[in-house]
Protein backbone atom coordinates (compact mmCIF):
# COMPACT_ATOMS: atom_id res chain seq x y z
CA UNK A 1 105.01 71.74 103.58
CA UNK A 2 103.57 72.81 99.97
CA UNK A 3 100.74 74.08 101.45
CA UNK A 4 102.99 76.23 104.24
CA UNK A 5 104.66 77.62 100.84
CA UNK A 6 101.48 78.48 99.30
CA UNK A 7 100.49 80.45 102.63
CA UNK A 8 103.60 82.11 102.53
CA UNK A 9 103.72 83.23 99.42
CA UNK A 10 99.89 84.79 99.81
CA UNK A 11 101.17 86.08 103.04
CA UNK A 12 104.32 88.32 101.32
CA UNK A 13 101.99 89.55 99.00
CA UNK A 14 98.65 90.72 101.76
CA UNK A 15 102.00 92.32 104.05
CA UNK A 16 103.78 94.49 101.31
CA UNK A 17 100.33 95.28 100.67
CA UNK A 18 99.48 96.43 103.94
CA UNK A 19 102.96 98.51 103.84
CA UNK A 20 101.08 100.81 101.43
CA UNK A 21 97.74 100.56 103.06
CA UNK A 22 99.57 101.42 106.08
CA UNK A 23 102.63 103.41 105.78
CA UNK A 24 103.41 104.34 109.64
CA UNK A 25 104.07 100.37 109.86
CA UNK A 26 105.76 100.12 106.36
CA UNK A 27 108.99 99.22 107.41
CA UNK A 28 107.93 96.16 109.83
CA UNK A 29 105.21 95.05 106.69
CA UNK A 30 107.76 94.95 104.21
CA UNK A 31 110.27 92.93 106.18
CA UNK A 32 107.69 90.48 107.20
CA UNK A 33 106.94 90.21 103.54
CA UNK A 34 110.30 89.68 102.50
CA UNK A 35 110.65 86.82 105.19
CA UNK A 36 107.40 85.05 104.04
CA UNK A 37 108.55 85.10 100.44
CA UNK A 38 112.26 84.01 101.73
CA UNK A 39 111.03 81.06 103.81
CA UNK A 40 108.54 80.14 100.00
CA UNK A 41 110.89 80.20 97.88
CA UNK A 42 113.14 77.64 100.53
CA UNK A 43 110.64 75.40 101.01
CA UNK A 44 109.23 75.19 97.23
CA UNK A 45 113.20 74.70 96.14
CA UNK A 46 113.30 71.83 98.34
CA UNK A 47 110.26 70.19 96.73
CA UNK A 48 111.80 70.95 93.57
CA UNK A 49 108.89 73.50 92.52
CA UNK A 50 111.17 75.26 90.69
CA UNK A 51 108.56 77.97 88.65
CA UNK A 52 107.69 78.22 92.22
CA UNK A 53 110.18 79.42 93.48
CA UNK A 54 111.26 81.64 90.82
CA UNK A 55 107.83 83.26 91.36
CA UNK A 56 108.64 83.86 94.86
CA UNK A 57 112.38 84.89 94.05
CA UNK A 58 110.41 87.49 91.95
CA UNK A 59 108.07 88.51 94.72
CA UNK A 60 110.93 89.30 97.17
CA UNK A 61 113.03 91.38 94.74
CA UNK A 62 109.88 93.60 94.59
CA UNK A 63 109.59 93.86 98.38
CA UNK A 64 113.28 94.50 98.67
CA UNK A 65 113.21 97.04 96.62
CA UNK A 66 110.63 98.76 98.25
CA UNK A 67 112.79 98.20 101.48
CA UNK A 68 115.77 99.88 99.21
CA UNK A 69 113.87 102.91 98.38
CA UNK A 70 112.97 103.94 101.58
CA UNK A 71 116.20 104.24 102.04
CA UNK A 72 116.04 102.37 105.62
CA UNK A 73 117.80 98.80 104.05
CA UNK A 74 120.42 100.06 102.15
CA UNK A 75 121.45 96.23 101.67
CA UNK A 76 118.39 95.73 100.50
CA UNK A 77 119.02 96.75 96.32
CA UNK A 78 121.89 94.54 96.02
CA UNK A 79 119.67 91.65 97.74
CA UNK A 80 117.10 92.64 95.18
CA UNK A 81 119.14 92.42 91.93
CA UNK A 82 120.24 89.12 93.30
CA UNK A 83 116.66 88.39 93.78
CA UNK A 84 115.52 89.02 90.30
CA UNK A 85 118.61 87.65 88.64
CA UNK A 86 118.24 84.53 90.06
CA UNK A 87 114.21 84.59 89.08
CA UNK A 88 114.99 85.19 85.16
CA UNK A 89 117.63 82.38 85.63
CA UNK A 90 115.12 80.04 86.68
CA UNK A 91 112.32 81.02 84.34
CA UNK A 92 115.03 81.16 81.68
CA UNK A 93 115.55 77.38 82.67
CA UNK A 94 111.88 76.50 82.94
CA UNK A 95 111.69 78.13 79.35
CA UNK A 96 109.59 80.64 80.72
CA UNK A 97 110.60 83.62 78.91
CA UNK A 98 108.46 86.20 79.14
CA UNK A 99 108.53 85.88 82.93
CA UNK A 100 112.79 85.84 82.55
CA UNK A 101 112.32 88.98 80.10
CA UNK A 102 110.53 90.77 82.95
CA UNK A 103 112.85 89.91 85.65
CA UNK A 104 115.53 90.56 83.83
CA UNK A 105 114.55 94.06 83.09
CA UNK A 106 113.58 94.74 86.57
CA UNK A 107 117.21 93.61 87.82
CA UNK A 108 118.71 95.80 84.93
CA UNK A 109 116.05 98.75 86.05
CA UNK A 110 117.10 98.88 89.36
CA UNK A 111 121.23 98.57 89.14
CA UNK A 112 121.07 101.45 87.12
CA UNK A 113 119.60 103.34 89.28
CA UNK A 114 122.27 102.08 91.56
């Protein structure tokens, strides 16, 4: 199940990065992306791979809010900030704090732009 993660994760990251290669599929790439990264950060919680999952937490606040700024998920920038505030909450926690500096200013970015 690790390994599933790990394939996942790499997976979120090749589709949102196939959304730019390919922008006439975007919308379908991104939202594949953010179910890869959704499904990672599930199954490394559950192993208790907790940096882990706070990396893919991270991950799928950036997707999200490249669903957000299309415009198409309007859901999707409140899902985000969730996203990212829960990442700098478990870096914060892992005494990571660079990575909870970062996440933290890219859930602060992006509600005020809300």
């Amino acid at each position: 199940e690790i390994a599933r993660g790990v394939t996942l994760q790499n997976r979120g990251i090749a589709c949102r990065r196939l959304a730019q290669l390919a922008p006439e599929r975007a919308i379908a790439s991104l939202t594949e992306s953010a179910a890869s990264f959704s499904e990672a950060a599930e199954i490394r919680g559950r192993n208790g791979l907790e940096e882990g999952r706070a990396l893919s937490l991270f991950q799928l606040g950036l997707t999200l809010e490249h669903l957000a700024t299309d415009g198409t998920r309007p859901d999707a920038t409140l899902a985000a900030i969730k996203c990212f505030d829960d990442a700098a909450s478990a870096f914060a926690g892992l005494g990571k704090s660079e990575s909870a500096r970062i996440s933290g200013r890219h859930r602060d970015e992006l509600a005020a732009r809300r």
